[in-house]
C-alpha atoms as a PDB file:
ATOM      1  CA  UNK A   1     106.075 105.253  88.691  1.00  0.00           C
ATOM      2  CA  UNK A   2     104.668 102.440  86.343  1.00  0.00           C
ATOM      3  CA  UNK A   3     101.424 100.956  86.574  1.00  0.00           C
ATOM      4  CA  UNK A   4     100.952  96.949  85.930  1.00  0.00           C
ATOM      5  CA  UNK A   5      97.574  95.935  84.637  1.00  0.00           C
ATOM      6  CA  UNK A   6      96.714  92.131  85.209  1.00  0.00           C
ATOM      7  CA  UNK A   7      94.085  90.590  83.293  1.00  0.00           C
ATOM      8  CA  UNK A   8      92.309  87.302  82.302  1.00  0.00           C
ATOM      9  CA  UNK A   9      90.740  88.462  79.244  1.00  0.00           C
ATOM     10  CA  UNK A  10      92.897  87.731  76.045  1.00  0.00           C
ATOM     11  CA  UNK A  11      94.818  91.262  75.372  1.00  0.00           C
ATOM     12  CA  UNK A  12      97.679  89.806  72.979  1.00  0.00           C
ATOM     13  CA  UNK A  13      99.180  92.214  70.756  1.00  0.00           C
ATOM     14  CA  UNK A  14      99.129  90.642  67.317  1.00  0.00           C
ATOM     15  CA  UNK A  15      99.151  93.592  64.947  1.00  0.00           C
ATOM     16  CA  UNK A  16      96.739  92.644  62.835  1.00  0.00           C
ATOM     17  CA  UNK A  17      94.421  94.854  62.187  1.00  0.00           C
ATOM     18  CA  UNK A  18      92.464  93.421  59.273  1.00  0.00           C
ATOM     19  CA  UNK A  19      89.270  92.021  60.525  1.00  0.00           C
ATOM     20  CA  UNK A  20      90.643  88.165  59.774  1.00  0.00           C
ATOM     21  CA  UNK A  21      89.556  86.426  62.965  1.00  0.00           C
ATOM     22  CA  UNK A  22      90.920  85.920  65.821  1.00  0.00           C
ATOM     23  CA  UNK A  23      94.048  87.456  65.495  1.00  0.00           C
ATOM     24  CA  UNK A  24      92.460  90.828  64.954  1.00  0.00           C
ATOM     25  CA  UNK A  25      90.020  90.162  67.763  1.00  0.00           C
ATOM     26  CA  UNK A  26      93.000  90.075  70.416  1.00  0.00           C
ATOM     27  CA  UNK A  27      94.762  93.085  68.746  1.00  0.00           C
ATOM     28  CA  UNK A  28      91.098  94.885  69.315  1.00  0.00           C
ATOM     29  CA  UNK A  29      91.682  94.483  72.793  1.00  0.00           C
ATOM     30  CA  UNK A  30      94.865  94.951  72.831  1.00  0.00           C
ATOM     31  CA  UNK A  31      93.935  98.298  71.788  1.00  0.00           C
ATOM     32  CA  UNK A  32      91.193  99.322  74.317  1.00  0.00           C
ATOM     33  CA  UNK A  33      93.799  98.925  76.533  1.00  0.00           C
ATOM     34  CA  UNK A  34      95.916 101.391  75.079  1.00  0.00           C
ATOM     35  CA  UNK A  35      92.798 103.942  74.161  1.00  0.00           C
ATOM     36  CA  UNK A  36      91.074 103.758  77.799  1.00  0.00           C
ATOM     37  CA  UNK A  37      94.003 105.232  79.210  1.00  0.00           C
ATOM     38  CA  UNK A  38      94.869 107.307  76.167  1.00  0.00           C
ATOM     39  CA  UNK A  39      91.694 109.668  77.091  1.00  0.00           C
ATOM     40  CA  UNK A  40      93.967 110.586  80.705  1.00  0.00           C
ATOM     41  CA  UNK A  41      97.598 110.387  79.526  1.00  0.00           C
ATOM     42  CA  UNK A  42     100.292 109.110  76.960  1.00  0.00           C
ATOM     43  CA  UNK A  43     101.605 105.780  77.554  1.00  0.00           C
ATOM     44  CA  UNK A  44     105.069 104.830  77.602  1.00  0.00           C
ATOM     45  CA  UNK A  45     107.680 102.304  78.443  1.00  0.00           C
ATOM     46  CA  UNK A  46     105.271  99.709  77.429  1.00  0.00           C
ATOM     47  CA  UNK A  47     105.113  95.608  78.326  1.00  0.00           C
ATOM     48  CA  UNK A  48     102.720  92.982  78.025  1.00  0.00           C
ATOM     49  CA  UNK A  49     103.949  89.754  78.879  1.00  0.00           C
ATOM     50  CA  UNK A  50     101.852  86.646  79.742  1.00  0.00           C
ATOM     51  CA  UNK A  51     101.781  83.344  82.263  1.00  0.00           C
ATOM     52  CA  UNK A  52      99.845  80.722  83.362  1.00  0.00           C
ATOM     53  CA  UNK A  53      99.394  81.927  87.143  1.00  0.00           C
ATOM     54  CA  UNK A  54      97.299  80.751  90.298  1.00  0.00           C
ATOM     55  CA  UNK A  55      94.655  83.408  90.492  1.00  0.00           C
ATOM     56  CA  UNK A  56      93.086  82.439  93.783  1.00  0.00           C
ATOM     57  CA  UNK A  57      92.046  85.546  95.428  1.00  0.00           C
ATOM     58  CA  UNK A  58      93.744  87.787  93.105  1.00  0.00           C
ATOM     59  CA  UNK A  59      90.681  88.155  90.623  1.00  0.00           C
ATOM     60  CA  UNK A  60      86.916  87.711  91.599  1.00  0.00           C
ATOM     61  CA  UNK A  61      85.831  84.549  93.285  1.00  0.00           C
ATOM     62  CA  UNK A  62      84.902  82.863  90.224  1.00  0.00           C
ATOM     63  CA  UNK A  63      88.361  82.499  89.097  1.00  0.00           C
ATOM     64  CA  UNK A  64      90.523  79.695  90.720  1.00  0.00           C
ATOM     65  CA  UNK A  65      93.321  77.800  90.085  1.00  0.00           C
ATOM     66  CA  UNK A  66      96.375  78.489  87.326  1.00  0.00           C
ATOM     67  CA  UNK A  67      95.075  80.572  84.544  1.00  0.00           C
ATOM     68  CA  UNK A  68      96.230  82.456  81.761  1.00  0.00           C
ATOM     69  CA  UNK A  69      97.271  86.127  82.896  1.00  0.00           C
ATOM     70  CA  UNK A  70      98.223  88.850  80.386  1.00  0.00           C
ATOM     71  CA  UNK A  71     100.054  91.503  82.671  1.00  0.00           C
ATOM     72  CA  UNK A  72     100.734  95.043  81.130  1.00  0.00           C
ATOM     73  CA  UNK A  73     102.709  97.401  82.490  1.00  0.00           C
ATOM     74  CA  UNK A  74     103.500 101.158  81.128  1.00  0.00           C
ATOM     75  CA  UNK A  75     104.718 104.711  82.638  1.00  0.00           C
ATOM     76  CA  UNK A  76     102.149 107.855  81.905  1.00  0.00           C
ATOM     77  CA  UNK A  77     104.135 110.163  79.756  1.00  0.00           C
ATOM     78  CA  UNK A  78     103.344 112.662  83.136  1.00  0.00           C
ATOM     79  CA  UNK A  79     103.661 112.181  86.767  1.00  0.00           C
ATOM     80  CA  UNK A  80     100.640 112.461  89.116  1.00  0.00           C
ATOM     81  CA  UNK A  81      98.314 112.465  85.835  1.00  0.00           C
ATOM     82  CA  UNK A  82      96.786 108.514  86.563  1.00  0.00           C
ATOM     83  CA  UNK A  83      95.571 106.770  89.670  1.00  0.00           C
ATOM     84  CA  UNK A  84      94.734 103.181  89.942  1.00  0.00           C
ATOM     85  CA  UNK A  85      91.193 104.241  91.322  1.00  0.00           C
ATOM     86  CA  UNK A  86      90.989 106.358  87.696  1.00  0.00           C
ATOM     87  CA  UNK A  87      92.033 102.947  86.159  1.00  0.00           C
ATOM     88  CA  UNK A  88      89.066 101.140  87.987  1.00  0.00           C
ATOM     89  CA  UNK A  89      86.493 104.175  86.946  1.00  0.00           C
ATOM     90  CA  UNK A  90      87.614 103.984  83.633  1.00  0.00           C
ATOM     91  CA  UNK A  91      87.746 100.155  82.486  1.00  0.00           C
ATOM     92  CA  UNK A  92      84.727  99.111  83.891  1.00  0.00           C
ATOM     93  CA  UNK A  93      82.277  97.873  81.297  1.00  0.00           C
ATOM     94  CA  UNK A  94      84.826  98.389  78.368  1.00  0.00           C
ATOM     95  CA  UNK A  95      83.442  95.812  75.975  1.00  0.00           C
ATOM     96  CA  UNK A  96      86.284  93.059  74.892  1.00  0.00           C
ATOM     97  CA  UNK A  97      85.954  90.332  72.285  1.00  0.00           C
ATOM     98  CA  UNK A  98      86.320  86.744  74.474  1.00  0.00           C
ATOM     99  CA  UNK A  99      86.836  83.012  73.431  1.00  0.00           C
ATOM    100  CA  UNK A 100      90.167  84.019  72.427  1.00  0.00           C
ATOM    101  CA  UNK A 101      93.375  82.327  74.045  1.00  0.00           C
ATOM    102  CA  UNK A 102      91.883  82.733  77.736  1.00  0.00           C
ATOM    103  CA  UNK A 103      91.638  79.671  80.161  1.00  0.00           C
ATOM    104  CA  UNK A 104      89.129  81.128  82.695  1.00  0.00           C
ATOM    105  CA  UNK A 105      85.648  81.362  81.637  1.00  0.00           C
ATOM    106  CA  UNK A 106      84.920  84.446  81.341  1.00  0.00           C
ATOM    107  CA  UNK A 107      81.308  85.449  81.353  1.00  0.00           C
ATOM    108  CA  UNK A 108      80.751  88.772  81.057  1.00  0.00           C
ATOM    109  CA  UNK A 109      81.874  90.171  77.058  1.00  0.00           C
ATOM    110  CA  UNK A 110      83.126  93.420  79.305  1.00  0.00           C
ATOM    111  CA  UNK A 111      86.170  94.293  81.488  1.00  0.00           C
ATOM    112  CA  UNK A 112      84.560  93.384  85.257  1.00  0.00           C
ATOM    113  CA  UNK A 113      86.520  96.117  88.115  1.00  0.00           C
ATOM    114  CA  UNK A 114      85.134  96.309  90.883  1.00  0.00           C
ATOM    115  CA  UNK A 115      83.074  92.757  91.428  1.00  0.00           C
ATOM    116  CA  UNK A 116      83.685  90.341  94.367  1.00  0.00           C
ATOM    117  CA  UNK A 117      82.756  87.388  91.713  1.00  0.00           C
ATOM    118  CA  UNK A 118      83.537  88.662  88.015  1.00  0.00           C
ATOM    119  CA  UNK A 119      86.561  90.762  88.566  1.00  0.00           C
ATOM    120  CA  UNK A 120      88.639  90.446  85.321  1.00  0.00           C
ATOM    121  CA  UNK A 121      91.244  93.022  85.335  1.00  0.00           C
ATOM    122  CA  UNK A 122      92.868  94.180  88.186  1.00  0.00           C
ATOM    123  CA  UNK A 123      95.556  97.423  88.344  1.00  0.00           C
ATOM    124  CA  UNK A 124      98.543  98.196  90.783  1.00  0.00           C
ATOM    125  CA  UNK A 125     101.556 100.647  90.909  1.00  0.00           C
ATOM    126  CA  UNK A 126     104.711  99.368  90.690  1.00  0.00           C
ATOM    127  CA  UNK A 127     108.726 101.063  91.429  1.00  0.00           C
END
């Protein structure tokens, strides 16, 4: 099973890991990513991909309309050791860097869960 992560908040990987501006700002996030669910399992099979996408009702209510999406999707190295509920425990309040190449406004300088109105990041399971 593979897990797709969906978010609004700027989670490009650049590789750089210089602190040299933006560049390094997305690759920071990039990396929370990784290291949130690093502390449950290994990640593998890993994809990040992004699109503008109409985000009506798939984020919280403050985000409408097409939008910049970042969509990550991985396998845990071991079966039954990650749940999506785990994945909304574990990201909420994760500080990010914002003002980066997202096109909702983003308010909160955090990943936003579980929030009828801020929700950021959202997390699935996928065949």
């Amino acid at each position: 099973m593979q897990f797709l992560i969906k978010t609004l908040v700027d989670i490009t990987n650049t590789n750089v890991r210089k602190r040299s501006g933006k560049e390094s700002l997305q690759q920071d996030n990039n990396d929370m990513i990784v290291q949130t669910i690093g502390l449950r399992v290994n990640l593998e099979n890993i994809k990040l991909t992004s699109s503008k996408e109409t985000v009506d009702k798939v984020f919280g209510s403050n985000f409408t309309g097409k939008h910049h999406v970042w969509n990550f999707i991985f396998t845990p190295s071991l079966k039954d050791s990650i749940s999506v509920d785990d994945l909304i425990k574990d990201f909420d309040s994760i500080p990010v860097n914002i003002d980066l190449d997202e096109t909702a406004k983003i308010e909160k300088y955090c990943f936003v869960t579980n929030d009828k109105q801020y929700t950021n990041i959202i997390f699935k399971t996928i065949e």
